[in-house]
N, C-alpha and C. Protein backbone atom coordinates (compact mmCIF):
# COMPACT_ATOMS: atom_id res chain seq x y z
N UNK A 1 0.07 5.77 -0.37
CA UNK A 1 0.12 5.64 -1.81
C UNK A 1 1.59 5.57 -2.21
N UNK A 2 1.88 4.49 -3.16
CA UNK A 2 3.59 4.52 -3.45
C UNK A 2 3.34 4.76 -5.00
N UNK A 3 4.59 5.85 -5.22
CA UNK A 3 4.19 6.42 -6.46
C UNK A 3 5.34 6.57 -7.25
N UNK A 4 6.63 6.93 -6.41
CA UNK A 4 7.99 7.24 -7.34
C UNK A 4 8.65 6.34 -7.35
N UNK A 5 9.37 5.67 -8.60
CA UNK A 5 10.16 4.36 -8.41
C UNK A 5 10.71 4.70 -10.04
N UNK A 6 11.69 3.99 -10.38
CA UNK A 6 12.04 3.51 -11.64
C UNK A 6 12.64 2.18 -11.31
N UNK A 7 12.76 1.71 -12.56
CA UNK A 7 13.18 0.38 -13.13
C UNK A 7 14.79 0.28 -12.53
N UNK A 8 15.38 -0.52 -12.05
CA UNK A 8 16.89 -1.33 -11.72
C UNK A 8 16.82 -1.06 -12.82
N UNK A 9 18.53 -0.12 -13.08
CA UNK A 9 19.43 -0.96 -14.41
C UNK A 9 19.35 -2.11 -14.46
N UNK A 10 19.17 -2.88 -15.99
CA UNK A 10 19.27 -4.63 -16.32
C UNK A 10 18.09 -4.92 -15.68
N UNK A 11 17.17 -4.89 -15.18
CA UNK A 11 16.14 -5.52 -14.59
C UNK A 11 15.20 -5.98 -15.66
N UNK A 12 15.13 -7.35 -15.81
CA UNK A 12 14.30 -7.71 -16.76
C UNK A 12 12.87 -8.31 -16.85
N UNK A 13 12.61 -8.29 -15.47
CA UNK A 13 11.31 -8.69 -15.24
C UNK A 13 10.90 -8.91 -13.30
N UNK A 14 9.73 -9.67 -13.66
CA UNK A 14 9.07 -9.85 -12.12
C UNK A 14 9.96 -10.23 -11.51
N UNK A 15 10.44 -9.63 -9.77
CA UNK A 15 11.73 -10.34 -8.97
C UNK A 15 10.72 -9.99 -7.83
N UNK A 16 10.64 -11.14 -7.40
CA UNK A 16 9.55 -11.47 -5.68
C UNK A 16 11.11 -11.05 -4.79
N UNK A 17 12.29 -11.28 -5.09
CA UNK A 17 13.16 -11.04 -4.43
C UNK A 17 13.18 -9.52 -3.68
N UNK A 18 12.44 -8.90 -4.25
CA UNK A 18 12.30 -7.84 -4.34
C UNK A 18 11.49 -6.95 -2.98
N UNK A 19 10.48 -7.91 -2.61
CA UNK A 19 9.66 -7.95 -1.66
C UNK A 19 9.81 -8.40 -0.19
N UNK A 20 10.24 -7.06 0.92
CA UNK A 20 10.59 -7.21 1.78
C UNK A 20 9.34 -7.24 2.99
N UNK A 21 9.25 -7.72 4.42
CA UNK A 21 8.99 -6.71 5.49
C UNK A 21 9.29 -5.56 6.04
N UNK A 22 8.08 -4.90 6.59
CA UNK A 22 8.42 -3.36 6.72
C UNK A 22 8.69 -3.81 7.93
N UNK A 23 9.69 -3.81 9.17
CA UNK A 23 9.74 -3.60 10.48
C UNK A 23 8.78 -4.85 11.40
N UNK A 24 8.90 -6.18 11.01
CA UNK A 24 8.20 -6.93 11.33
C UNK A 24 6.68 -6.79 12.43
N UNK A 25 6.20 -5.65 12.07
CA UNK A 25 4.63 -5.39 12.33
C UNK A 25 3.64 -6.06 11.67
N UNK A 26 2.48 -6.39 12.15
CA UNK A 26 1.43 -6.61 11.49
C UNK A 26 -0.03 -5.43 11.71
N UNK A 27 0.19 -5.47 10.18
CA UNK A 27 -1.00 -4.55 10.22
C UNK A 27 -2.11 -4.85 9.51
N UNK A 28 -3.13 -4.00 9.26
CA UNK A 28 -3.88 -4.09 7.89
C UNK A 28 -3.98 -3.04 7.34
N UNK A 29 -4.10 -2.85 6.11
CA UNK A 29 -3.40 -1.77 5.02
C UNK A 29 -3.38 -1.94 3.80
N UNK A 30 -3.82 -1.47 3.09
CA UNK A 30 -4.28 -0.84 1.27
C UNK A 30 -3.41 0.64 1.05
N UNK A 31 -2.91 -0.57 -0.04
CA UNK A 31 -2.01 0.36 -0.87
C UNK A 31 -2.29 -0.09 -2.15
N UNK A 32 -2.02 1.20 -3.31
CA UNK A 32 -2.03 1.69 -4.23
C UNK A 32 -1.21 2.13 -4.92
N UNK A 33 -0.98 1.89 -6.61
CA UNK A 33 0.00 2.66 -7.20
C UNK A 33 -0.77 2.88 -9.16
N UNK A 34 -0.42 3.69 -9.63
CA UNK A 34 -0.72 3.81 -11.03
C UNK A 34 0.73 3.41 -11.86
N UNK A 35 1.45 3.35 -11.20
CA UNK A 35 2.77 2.69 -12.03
C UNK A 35 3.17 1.78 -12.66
N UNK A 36 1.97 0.74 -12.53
CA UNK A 36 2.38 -0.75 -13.13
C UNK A 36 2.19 -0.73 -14.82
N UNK A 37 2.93 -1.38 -15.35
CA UNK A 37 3.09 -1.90 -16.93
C UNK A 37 3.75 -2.77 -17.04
N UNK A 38 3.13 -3.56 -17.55
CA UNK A 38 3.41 -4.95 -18.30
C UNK A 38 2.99 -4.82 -20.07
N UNK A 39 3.58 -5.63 -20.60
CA UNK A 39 3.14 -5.83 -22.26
C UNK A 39 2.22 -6.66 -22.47
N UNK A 40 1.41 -6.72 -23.78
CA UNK A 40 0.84 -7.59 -24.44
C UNK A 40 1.69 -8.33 -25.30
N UNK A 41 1.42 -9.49 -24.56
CA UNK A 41 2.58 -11.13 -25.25
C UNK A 41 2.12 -11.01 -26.51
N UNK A 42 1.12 -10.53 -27.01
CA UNK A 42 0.87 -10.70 -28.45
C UNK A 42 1.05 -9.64 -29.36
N UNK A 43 0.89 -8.35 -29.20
CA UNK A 43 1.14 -6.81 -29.71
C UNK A 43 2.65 -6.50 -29.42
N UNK A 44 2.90 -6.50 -28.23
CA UNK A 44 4.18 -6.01 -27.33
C UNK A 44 4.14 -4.41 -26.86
N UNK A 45 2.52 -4.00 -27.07
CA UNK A 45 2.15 -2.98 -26.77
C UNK A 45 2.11 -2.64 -24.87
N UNK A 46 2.35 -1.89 -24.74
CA UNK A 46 2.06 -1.35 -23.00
C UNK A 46 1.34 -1.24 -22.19
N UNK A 47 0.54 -2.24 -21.48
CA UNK A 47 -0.83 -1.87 -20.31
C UNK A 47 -0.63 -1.47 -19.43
N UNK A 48 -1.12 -0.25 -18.82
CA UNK A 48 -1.07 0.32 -18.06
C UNK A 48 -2.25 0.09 -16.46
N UNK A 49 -1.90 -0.06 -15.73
CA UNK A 49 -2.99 -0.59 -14.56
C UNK A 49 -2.55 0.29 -13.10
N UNK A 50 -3.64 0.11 -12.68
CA UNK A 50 -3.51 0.70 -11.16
C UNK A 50 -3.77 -0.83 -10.25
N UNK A 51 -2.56 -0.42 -9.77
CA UNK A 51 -2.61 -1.82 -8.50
C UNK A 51 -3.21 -1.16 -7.11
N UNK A 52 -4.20 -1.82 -6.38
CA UNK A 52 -4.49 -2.32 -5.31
C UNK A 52 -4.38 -3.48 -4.76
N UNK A 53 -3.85 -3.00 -3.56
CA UNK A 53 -3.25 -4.31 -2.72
C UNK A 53 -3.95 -4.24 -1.42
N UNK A 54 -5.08 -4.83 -0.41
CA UNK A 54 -5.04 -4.83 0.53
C UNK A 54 -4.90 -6.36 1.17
N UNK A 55 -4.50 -5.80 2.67
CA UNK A 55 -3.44 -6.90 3.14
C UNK A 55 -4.28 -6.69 4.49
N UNK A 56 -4.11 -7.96 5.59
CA UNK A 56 -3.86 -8.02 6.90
C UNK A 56 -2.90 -8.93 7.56
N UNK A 57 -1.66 -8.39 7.78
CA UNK A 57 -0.69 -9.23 8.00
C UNK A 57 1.02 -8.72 8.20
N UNK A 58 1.93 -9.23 7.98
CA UNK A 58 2.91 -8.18 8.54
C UNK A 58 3.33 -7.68 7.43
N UNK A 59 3.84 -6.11 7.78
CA UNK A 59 3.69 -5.23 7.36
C UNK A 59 4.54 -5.20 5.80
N UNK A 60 4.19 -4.74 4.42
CA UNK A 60 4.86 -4.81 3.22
C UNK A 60 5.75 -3.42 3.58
N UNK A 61 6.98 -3.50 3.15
CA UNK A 61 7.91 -2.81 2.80
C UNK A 61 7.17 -1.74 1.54
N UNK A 62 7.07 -0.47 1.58
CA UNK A 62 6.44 -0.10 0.28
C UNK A 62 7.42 -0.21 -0.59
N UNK A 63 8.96 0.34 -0.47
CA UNK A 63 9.80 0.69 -1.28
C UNK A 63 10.05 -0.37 -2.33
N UNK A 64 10.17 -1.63 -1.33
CA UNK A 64 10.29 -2.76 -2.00
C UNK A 64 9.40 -2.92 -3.06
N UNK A 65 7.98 -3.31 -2.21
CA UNK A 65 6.73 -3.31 -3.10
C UNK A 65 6.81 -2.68 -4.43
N UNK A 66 7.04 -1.41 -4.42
CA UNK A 66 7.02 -0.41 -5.94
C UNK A 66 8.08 -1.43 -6.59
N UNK A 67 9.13 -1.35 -6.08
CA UNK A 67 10.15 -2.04 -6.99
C UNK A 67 10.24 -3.15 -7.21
N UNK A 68 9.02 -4.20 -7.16
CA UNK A 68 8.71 -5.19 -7.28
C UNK A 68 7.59 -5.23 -8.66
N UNK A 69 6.54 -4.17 -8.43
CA UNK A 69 5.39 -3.66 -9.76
C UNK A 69 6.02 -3.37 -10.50
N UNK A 70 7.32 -2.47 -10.39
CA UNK A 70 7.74 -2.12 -11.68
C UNK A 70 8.89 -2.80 -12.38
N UNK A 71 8.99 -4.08 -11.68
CA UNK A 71 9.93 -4.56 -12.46
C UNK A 71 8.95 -5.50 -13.72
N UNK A 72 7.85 -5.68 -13.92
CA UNK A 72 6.78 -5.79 -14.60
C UNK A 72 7.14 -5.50 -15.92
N UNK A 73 7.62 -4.22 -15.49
CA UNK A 73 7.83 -3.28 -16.79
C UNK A 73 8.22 -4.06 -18.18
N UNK A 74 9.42 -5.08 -17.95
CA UNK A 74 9.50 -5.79 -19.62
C UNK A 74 8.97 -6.94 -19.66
N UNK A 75 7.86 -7.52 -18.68
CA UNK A 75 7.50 -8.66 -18.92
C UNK A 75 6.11 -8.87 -19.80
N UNK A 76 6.19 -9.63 -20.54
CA UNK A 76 5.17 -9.38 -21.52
C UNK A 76 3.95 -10.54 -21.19
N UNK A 77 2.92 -10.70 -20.21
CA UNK A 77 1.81 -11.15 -19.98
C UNK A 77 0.36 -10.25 -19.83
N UNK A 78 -0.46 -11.51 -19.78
CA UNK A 78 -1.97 -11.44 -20.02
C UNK A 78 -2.07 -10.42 -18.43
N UNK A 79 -3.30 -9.56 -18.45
CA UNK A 79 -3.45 -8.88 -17.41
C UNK A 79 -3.94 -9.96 -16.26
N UNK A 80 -4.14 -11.36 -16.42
CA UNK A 80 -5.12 -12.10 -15.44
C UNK A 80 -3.50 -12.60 -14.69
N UNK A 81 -2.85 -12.87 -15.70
CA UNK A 81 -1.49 -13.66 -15.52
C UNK A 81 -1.04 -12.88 -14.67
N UNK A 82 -0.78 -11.11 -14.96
CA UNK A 82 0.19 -10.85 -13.84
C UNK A 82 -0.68 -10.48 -12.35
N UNK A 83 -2.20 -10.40 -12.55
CA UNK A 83 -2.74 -9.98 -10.97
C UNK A 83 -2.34 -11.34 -10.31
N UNK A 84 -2.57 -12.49 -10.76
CA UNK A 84 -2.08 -13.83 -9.97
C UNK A 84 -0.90 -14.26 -9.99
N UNK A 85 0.34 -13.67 -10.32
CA UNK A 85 1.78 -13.26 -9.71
C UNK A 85 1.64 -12.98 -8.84
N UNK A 86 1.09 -11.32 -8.52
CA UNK A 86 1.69 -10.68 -7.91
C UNK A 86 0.52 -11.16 -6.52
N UNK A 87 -0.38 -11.91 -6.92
CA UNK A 87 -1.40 -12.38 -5.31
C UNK A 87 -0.16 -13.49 -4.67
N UNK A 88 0.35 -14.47 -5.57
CA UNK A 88 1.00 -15.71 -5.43
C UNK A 88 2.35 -15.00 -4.55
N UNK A 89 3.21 -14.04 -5.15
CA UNK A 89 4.18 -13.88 -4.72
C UNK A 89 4.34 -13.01 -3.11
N UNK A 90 2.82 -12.21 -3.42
CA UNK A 90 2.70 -11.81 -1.79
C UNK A 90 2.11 -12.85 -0.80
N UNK A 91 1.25 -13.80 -1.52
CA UNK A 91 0.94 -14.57 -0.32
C UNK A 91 2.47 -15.66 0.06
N UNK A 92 3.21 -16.16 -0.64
CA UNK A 92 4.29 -16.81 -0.18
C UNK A 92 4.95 -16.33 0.84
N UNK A 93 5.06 -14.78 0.13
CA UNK A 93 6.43 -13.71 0.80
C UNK A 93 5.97 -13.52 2.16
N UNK A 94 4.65 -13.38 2.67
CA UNK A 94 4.19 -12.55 3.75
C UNK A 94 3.35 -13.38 4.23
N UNK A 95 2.04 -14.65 3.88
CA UNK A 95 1.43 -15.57 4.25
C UNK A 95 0.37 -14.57 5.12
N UNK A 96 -0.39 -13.74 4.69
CA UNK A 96 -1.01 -12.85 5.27
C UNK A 96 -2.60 -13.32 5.73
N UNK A 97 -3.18 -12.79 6.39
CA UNK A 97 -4.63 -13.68 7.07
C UNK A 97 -5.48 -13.36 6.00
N UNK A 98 -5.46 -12.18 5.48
CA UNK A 98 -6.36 -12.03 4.23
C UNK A 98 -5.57 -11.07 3.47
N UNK A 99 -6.13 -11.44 1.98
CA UNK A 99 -4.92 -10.85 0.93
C UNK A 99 -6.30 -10.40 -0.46
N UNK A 100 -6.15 -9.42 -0.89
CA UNK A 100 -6.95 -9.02 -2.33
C UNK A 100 -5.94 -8.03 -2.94
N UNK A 101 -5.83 -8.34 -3.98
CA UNK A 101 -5.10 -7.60 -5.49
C UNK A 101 -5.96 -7.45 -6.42
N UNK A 102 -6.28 -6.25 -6.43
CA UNK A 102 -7.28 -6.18 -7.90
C UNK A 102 -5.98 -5.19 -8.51
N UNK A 103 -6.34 -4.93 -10.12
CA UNK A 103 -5.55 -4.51 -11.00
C UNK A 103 -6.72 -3.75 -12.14
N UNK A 104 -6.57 -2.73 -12.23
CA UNK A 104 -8.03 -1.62 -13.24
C UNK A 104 -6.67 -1.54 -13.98
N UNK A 105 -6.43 -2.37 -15.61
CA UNK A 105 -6.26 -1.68 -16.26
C UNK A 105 -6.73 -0.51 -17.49
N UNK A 106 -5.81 0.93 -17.52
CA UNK A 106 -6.41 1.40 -18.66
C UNK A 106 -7.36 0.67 -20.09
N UNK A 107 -8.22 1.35 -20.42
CA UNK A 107 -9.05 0.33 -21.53
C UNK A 107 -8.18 0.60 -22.65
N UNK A 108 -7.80 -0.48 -23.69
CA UNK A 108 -6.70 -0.58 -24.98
C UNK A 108 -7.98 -1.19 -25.94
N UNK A 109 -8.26 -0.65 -26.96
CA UNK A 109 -9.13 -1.48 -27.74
C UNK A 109 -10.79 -1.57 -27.18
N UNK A 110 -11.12 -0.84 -26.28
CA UNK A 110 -11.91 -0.75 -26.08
C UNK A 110 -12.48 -1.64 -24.86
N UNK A 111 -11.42 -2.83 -24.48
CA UNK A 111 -11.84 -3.51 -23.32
C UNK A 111 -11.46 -3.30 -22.10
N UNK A 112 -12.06 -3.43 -21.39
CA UNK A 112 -12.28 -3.68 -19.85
C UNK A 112 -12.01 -4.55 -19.08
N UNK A 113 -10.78 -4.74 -18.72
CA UNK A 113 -10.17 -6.23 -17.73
C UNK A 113 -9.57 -5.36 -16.80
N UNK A 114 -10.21 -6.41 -15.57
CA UNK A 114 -9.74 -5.97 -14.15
C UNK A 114 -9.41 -6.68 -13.22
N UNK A 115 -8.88 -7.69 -12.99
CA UNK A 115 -8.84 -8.77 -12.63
C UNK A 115 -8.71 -8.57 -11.02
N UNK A 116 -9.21 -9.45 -10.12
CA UNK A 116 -8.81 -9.41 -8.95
C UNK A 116 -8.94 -10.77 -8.25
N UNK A 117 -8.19 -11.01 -7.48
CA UNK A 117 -7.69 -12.55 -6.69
C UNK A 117 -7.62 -11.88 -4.80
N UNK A 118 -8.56 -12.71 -4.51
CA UNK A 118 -8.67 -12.69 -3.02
C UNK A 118 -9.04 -13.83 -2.20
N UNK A 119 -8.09 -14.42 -1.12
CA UNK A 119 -8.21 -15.01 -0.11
C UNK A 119 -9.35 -15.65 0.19
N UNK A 120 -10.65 -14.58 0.05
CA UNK A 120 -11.92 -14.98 0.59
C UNK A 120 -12.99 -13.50 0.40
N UNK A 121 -14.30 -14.06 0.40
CA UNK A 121 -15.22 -13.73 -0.42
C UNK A 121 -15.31 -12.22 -0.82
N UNK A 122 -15.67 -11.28 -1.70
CA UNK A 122 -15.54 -10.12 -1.61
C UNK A 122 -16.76 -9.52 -2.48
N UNK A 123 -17.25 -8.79 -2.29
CA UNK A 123 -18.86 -8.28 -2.61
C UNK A 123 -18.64 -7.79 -4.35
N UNK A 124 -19.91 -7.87 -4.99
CA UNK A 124 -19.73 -7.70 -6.33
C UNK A 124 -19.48 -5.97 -6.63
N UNK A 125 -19.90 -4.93 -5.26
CA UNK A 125 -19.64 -4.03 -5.02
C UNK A 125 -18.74 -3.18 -5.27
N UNK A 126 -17.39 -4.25 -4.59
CA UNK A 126 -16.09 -3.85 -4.60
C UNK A 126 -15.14 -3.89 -5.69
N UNK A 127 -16.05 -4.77 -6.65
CA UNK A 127 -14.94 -5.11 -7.84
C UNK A 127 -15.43 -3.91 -8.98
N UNK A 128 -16.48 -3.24 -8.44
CA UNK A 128 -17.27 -1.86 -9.48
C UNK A 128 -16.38 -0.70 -9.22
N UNK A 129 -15.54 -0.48 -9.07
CA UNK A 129 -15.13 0.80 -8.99
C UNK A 129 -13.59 1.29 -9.93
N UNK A 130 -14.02 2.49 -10.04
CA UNK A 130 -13.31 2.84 -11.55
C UNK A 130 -12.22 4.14 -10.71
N UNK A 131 -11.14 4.06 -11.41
CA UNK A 131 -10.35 5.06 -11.44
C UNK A 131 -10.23 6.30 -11.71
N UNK A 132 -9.87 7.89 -11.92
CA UNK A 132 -10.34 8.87 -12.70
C UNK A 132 -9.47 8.33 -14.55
N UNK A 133 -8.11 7.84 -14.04
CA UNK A 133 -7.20 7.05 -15.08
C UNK A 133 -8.05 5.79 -16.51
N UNK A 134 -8.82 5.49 -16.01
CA UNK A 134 -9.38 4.67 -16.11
C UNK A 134 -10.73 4.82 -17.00
């Protein structure tokens, strides 16, 4: 679970630059964080989401990773917009055999968006599950 991070001074948004290999291993591995926020392009209000990431492929740097979600922090998009960043920028970075990002954000207004982007097929099962945050 990667959990402690803050924002780069000046950091103004999404940096894939950001996103390293851990020790050129390949593994498979789910990771998690409650740290992500991005804005609403239209309010400029704060969504809050829990990222899941599972991967099979070489290994993500976590440190990086966090400091990659949270550079999120002043970018102001749709919750669908940033789960398919952050699928796009790991599949470039790492080209992994199978890749899923789902994103549970907190409910704002009463709705429910959760978006998730995966490689290949994934049960209606998996996309049911709720956070205690959540």
């Amino acid at each position: 679970c990667i959990e402690h991070g803050t924002l780069p001074h000046g950091e103004s948004g999404p940096d894939p630059a950001l996103l390293n290999v851990g020790g050129g291993r390949s593994e498979q591995s789910a990771l998690y964080s409650n740290l992500f926020r991005s804005n609403c392009p239209i309010t400029g209000q704060p969504d809050w989401a829990t990222v899941m990431i599972q991967y099979d492929g070489p290994a993500i740097e976590e440190e990086g990773l966090l400091a990659y979600l949270v550079s999120f922090r002043q970018h102001a998009g749709y919750h669908e917009e940033c789960a398919e960043m952050i699928y796009r920028d790991l599949m470039l970075k790492f080209q992994p055999e199978s890749l899923i990002v789902g994103m549970n954000f907190n409910r704002r207004g009463g709705l429910d968006i959760n978006p998730f982007r995966s490689n290949h097929p994934i049960s209606p099962a998996a996309l049911n599950y709720r956070f205690v945050r959540q």
